[in-house]
Protein backbone atom coordinates (compact mmCIF):
# COMPACT_ATOMS: atom_id res chain seq x y z
CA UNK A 1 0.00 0.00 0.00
CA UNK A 2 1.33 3.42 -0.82
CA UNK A 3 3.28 4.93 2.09
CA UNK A 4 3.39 9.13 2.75
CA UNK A 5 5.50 8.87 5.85
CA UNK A 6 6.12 7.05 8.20
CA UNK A 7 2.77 7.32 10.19
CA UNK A 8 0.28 7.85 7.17
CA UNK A 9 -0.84 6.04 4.08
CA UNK A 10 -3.58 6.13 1.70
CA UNK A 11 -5.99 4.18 3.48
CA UNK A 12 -5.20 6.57 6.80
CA UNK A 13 -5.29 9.48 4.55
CA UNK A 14 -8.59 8.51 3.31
CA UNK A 15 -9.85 7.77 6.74
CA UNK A 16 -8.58 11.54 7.86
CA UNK A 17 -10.41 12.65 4.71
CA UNK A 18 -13.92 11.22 5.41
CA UNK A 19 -13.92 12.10 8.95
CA UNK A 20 -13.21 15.52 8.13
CA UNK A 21 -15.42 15.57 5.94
CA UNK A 22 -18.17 13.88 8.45
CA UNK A 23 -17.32 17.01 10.86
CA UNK A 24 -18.08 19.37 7.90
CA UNK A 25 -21.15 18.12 6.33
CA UNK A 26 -24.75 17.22 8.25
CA UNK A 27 -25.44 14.97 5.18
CA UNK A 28 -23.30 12.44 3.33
CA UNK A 29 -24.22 10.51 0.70
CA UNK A 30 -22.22 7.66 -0.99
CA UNK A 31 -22.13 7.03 -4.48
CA UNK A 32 -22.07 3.73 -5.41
CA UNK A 33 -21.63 1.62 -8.57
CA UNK A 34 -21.10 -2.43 -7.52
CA UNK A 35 -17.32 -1.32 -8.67
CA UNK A 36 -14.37 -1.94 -6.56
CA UNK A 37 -13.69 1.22 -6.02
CA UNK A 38 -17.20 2.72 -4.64
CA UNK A 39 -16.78 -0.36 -2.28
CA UNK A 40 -13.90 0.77 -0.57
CA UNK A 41 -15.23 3.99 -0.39
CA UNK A 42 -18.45 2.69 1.04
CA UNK A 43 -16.55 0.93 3.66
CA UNK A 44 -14.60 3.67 4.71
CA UNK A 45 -17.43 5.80 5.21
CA UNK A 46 -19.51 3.48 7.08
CA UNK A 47 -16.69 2.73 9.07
CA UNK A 48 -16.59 6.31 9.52
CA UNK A 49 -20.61 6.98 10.00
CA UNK A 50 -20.23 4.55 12.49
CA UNK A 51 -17.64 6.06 14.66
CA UNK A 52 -19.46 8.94 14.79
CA UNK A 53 -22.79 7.54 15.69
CA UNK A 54 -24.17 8.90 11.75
CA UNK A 55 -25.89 5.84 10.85
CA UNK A 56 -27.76 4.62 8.55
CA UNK A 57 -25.91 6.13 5.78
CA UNK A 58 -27.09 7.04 2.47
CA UNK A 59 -26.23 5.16 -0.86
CA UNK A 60 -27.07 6.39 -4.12
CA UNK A 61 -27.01 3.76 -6.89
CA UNK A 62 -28.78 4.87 -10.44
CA UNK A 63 -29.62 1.56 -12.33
CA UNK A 64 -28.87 2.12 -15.73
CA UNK A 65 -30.76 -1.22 -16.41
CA UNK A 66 -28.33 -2.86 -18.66
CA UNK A 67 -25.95 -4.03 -15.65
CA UNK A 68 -24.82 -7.30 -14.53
CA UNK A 69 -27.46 -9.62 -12.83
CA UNK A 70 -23.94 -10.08 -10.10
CA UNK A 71 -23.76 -6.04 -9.98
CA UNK A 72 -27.87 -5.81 -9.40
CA UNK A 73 -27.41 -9.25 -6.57
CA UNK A 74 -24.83 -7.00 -4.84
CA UNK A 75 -26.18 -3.63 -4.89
CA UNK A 76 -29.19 -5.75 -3.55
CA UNK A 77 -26.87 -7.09 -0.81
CA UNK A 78 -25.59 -3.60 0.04
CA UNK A 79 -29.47 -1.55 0.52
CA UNK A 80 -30.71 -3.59 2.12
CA UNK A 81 -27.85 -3.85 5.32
CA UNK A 82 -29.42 -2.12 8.36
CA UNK A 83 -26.48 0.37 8.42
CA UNK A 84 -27.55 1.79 4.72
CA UNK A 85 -30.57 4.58 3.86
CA UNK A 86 -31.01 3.02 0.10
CA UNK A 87 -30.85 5.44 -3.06
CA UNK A 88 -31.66 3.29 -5.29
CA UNK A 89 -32.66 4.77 -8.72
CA UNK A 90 -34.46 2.42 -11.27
CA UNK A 91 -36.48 5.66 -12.82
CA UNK A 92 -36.58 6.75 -16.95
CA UNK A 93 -33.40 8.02 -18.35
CA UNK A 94 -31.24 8.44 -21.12
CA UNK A 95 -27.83 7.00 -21.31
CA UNK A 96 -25.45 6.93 -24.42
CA UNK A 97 -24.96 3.82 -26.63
CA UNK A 98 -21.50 3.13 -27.46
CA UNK A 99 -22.23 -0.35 -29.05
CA UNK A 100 -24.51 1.08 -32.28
CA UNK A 101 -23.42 3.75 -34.58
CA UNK A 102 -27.18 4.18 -35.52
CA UNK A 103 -28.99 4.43 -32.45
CA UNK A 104 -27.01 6.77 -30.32
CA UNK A 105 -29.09 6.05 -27.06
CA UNK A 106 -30.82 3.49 -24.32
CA UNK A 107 -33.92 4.88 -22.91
CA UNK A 108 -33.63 3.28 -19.32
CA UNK A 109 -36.59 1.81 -17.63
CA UNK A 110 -39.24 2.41 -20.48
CA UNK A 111 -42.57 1.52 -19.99
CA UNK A 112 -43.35 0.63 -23.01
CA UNK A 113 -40.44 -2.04 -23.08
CA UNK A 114 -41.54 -3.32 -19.49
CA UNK A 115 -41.42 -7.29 -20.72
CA UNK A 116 -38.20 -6.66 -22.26
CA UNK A 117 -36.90 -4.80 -19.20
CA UNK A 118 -33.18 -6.74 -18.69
CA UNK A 119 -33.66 -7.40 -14.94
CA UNK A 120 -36.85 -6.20 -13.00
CA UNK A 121 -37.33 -3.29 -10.33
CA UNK A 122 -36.95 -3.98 -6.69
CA UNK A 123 -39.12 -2.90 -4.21
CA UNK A 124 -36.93 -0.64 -2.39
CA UNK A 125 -36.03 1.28 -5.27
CA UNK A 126 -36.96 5.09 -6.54
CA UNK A 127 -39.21 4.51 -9.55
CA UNK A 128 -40.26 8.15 -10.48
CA UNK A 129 -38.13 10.46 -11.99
CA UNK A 130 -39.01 13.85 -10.88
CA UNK A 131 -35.88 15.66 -11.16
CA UNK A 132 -35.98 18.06 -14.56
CA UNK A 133 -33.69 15.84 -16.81
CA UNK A 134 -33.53 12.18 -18.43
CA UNK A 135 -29.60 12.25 -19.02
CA UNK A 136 -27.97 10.03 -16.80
CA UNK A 137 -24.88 12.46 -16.01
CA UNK A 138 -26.74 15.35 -15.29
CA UNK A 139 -28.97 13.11 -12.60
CA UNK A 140 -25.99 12.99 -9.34
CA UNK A 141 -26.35 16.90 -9.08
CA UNK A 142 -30.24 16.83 -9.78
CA UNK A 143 -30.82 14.57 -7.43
CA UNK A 144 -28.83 16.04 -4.56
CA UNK A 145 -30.52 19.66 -5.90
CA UNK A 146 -33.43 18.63 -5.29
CA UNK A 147 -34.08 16.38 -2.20
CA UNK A 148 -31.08 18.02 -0.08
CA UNK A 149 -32.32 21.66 -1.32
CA UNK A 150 -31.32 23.53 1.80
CA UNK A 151 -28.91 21.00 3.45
CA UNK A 152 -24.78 21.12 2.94
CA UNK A 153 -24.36 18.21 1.24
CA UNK A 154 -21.42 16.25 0.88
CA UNK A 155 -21.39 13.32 -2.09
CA UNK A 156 -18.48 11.04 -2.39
CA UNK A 157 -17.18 8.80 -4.80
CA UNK A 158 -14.86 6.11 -5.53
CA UNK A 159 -12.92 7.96 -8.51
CA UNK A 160 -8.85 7.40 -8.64
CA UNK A 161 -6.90 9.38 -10.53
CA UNK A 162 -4.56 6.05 -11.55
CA UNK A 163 -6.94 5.63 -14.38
CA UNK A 164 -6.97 8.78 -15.86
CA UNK A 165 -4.38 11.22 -16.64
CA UNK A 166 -6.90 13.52 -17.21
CA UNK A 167 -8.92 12.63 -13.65
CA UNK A 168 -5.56 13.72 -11.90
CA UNK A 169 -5.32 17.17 -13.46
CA UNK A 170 -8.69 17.83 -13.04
CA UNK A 171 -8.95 16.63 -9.31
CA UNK A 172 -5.75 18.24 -8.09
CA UNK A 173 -5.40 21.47 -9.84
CA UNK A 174 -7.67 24.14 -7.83
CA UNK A 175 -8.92 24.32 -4.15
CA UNK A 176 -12.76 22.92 -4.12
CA UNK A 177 -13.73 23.32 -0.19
CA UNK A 178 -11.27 24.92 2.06
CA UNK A 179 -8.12 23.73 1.64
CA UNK A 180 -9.84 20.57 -0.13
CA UNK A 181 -8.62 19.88 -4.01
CA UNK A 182 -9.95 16.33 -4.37
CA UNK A 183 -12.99 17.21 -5.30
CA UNK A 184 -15.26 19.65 -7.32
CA UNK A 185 -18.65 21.87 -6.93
CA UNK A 186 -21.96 20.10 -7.51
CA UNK A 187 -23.65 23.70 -6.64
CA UNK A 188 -21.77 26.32 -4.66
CA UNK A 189 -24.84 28.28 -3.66
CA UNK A 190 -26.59 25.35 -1.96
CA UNK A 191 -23.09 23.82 -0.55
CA UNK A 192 -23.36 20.58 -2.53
CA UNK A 193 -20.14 18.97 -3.78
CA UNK A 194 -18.80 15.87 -4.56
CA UNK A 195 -15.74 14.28 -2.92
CA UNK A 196 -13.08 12.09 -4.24
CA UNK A 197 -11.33 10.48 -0.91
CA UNK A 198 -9.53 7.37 -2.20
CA UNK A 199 -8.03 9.53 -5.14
CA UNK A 200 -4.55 8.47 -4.51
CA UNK A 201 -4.89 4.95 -4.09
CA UNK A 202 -3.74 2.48 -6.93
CA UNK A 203 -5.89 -0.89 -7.50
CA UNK A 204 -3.22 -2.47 -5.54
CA UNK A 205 -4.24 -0.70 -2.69
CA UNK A 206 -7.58 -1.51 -3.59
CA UNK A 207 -7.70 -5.04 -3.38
CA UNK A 208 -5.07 -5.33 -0.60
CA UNK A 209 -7.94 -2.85 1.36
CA UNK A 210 -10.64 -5.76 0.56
CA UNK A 211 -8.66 -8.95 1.08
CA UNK A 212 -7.21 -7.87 4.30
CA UNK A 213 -10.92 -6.55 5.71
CA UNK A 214 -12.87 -9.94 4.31
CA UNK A 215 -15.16 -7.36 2.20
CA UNK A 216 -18.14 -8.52 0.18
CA UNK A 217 -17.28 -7.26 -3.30
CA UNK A 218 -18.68 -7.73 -6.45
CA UNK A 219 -18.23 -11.34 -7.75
CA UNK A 220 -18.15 -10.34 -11.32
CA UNK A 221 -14.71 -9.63 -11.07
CA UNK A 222 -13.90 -12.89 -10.07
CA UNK A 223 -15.80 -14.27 -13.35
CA UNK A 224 -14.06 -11.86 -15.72
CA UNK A 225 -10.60 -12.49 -13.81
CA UNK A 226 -11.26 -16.41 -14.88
CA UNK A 227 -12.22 -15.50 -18.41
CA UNK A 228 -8.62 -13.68 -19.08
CA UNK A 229 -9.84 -9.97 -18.97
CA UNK A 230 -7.30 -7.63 -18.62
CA UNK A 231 -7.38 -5.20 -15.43
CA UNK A 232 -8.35 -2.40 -17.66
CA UNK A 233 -11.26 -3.93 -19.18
CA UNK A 234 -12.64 -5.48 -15.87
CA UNK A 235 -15.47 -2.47 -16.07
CA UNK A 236 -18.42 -3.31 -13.69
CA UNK A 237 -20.65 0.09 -15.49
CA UNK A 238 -23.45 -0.62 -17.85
CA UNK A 239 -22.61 -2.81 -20.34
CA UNK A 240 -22.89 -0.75 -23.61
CA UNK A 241 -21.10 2.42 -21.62
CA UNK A 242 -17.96 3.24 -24.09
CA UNK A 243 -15.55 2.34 -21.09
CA UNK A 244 -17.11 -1.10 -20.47
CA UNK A 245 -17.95 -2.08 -24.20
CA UNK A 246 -15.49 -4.93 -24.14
CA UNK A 247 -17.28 -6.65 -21.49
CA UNK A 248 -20.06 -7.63 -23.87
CA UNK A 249 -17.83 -9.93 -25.57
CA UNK A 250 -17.85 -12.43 -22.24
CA UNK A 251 -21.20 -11.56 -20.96
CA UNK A 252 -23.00 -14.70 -22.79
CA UNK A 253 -20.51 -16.76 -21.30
CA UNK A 254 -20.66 -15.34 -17.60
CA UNK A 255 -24.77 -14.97 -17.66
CA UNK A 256 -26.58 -16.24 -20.65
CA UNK A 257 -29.80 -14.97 -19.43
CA UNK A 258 -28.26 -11.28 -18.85
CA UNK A 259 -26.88 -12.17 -22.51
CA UNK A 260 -30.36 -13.33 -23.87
CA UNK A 261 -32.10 -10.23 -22.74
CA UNK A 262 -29.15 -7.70 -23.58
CA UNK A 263 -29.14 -8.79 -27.14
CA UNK A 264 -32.84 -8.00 -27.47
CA UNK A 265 -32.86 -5.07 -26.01
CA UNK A 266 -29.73 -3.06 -26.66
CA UNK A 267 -29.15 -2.18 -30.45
CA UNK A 268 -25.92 -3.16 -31.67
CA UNK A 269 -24.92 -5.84 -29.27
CA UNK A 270 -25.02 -8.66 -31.01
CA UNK A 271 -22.82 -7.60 -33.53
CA UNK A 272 -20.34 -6.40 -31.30
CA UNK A 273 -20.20 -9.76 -29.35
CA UNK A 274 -19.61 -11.50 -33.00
CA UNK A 275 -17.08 -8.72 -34.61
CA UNK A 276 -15.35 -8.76 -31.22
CA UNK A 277 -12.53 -6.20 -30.91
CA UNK A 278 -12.28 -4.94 -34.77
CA UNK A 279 -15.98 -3.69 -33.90
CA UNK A 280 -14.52 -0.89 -31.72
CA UNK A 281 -11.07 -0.88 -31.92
CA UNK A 282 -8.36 0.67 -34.10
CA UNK A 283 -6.94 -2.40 -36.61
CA UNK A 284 -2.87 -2.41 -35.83
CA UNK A 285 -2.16 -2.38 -39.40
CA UNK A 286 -3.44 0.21 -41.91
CA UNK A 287 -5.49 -1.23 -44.49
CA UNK A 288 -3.76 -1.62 -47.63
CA UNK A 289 -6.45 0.29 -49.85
CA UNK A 290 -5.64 3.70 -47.55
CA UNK A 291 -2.98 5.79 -47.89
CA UNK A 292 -2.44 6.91 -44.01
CA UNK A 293 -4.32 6.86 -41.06
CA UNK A 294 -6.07 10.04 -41.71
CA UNK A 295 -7.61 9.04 -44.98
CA UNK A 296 -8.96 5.83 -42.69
CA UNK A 297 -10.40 7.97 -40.31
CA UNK A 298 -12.16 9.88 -42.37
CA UNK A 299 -13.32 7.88 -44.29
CA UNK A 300 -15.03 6.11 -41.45
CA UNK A 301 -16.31 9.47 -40.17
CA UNK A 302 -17.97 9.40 -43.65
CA UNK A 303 -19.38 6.33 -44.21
CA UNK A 304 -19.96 5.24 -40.07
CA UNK A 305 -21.37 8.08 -38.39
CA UNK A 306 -25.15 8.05 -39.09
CA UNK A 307 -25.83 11.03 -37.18
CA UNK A 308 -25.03 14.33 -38.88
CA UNK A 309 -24.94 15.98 -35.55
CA UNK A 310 -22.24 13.61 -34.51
CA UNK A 311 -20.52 14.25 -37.86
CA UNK A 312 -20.50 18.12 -37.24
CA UNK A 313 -19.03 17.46 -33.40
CA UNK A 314 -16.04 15.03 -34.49
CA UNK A 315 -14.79 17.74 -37.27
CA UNK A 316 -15.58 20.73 -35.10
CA UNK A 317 -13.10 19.10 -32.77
CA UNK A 318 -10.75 18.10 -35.89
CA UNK A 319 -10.65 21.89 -36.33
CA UNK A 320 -11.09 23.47 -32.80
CA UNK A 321 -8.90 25.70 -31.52
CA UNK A 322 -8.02 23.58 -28.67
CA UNK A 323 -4.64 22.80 -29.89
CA UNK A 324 -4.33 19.29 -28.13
CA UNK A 325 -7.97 17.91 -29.53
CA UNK A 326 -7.04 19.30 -33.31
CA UNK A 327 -5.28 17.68 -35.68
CA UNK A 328 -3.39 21.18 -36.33
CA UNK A 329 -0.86 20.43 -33.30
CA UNK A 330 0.09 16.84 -34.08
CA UNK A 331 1.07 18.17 -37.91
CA UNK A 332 3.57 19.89 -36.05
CA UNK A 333 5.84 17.12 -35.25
CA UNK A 334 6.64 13.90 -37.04
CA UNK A 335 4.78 11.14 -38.36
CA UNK A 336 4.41 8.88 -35.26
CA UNK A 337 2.51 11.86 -33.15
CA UNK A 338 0.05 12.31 -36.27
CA UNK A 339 -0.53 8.21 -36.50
CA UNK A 340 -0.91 8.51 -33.15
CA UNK A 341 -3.40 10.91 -33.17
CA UNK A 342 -5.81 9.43 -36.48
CA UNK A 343 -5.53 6.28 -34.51
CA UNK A 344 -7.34 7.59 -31.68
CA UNK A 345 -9.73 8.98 -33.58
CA UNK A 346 -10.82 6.00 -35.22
CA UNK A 347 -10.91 4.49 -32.13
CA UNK A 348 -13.44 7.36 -31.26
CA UNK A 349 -15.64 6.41 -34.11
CA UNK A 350 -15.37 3.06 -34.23
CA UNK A 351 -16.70 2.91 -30.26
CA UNK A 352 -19.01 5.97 -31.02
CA UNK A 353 -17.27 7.81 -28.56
CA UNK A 354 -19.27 11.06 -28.71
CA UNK A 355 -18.14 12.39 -25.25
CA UNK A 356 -14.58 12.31 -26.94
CA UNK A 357 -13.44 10.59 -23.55
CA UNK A 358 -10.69 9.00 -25.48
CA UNK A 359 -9.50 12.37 -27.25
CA UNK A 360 -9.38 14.15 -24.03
CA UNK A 361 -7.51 11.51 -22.05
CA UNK A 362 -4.52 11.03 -25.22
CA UNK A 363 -4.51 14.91 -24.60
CA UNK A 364 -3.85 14.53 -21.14
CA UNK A 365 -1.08 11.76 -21.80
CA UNK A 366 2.34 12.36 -20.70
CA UNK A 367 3.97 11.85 -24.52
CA UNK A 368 1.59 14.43 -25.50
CA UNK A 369 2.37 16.50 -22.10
CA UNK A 370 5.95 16.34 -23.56
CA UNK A 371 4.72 17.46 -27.12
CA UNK A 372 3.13 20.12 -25.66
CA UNK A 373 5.74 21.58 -23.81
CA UNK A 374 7.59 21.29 -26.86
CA UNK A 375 5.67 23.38 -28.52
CA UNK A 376 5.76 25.83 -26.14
CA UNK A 377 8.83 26.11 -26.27
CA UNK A 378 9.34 26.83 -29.65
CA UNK A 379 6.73 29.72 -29.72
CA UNK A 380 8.14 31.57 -26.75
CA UNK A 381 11.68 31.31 -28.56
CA UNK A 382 9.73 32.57 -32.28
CA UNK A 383 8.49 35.11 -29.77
CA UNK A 384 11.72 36.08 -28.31
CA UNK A 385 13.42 36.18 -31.42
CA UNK A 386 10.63 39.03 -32.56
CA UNK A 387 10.99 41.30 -29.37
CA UNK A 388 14.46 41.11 -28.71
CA UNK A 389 15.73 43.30 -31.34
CA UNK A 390 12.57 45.50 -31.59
CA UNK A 391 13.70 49.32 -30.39
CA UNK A 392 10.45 50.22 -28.79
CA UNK A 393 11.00 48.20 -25.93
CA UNK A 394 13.09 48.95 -23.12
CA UNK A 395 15.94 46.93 -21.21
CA UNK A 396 13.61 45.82 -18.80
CA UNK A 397 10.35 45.44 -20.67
CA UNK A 398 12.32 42.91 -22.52
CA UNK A 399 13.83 41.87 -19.42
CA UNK A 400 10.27 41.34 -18.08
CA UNK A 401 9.25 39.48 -21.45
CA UNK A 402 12.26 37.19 -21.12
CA UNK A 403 11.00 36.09 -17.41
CA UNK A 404 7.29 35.85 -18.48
CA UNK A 405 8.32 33.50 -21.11
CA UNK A 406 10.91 31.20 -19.55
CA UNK A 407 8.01 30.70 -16.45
């Protein structure tokens, strides 16, 4: 387990985390997902809620309906212990779907799809959605907005910043609460925000945390463990979700029922689980009938991309001014950084990655990090090279200049 000193590591850092937190917030609300990671985090906090006598605590779950039957038989496990106030969400929504290029969403919990509904609702659960919005990421702070109106709210949830390149910068980069940084605003004028405790921890620390305490967990990890998936791809979210996609490949081998109902009811399933990886993923070698990568990926925006919204986002992003997300930067440098870059961008269409998760993270990599400073730089020295002979500036303007562009 990652060691700070010699009297702290993460797991006491977390511990110090939640309790101050505890002290600072009359209401705390777990998020949870059946993942590893909101399990530890659940722990802590009840471990927490317990020490200071703030039982039962609330646990937020929204059931995005195509889940694992294991993930739904463990969240079931989890709301309905004594020491939990269940948040269970099995209300309409609408949730992107990463395994169709032609039907770009899952409506969640539709009535009028009730037989083909892939596991049923439970009794315990919130069935009416009352809070202003269908889309599933916009739910967390509606939900909190509107049954905690007037109450400072704290939310946490088990995000690490291992996984993401892009999760670290964004979690560590600016104070949120106090002197907090892991964490951001849900609404500033009603005090809700959401907290990120175990953000230093590494899945090592992770499943050491579990092992060691004899935790329940979620047993689909076991089940994709036997089946060969790699750590990356052990995703416990809804099975069409761009970051879990690859699950569907094993799911009519792990639960043939989940499978059964899954294929009828999520468009573009099937032919995901018989394509397998060349469905969504970048092929290692160029086809011969293309001339680089960039004619590929375009001409799979062309011919894949149903939507001509879609169509309009990917090349607006092609084209933005965001020099890390355009294709202007990478034709900067040599060939490798513009493969590089066309290959992640048919990986964007190919898993119809309209979020542009997987731009944003290769932005936030640390060979594009590099590239970036780079190019920095470069322009400061252009820069230089235009002010330092130019007579209208003084000694120490240019002095000044020199400093403000060697920061």
């Amino acid at each position: 387990m990652k060691i700070y000193s010699n009297s702290q590591n993460v797991l006491k850092a977390a511990l110090d985390r939640i309790r101050y937190l505890f002290d600072e917030f009359p209401n705390v609300i777990v998020g949870f997902s059946g993942g590893k990671d909101s399990t530890v985090t659940l722990n802590l906090a009840l471990q927490v809620a317990t020490e200071k006598n703030r039982l039962p605590l609330k646990v937020l779950f929204i059931d995005q309906e195509a889940e694992w039957q294991g993930t739904i038989d463990y969240v079931t496990t989890i709301m309905t212990d004594e020491r939990v106030e269940p948040m269970w969400y099995q209300m309409p929504m609408v949730i992107t779907n990463n395994a169709s290029s032609y039907n770009r969403y899952s409506y969640c919990w539709d009535e009028k799809e009730k037989d083909n509904w892939i596991h049923d609702k439970h009794p315990l659960s919130i069935k009416e959605n009352k809070y202003g919005t269908e889309r599933f990421h916009e739910l967390f702070e509606k939900i909190i907005g509107h049954e905690f109106k007037n109450i400072k709210t704290c939310y946490l949830a088990g995000v690490r910043t291992e996984e993401s390149p892009k999760r670290f910068v964004a979690l560590t980069d600016a104070i949120t609460y106090k002197w907090i940084t892991f964490g951001s605003a849900l609404n500033k004028k009603n005090q809700h925000y959401t907290f990120y405790p175990i953000y230093d921890w590494s899945y090592t620390d992770i499943w050491k945390f579990i092992n060691e305490n004899n935790i329940a967990y979620n047993k689909i990890y076991d089940k994709l463990y036997q089946h060969g998936a790699v750590l990356n791809d052990m995703r416990i979210s809804n099975l069409h979700h761009e970051t879990a996609i690859q699950s569907l490949m094993l799911v009519q081998e792990i639960e043939p029922q989940t499978w059964n109902k899954l294929a009828h009811r999520i468009d573009g399933a099937s032919s995901i689980k018989h394509i397998k990886k060349n469905s969504f993923t970048c092929p290692n070698d160029l086809p011969y009938m293309f001339k680089d990568w960039e004619e590929y990926a375009i001409h799979l925006a062309e011919n894949i991309i149903q939507d001509d919204d879609n169509k309009k986002k990917l090349y607006k992003v092609l084209n933005s001014n965001n020099i890390e997300h355009s294709c202007k930067f990478y034709k900067r440098f040599n060939q490798n950084a513009i493969d590089k870059y066309w290959r992640i961008i048919i990986n964007t269409i190919l898993s119809s990655d309209w979020d542009f998760t997987k731009i944003k993270n290769f932005a936030m990599s640390m060979p594009i990090a590099n590239l970036r400073y780079y190019y920095w730089k470069q322009f400061h020295k252009m820069q230089w090279e235009k002010i330092k002979h130019n007579k209208y500036f003084t000694f120490e303007q240019k002095q000044e200049i020199w400093n403000q562009l060697n920061k």
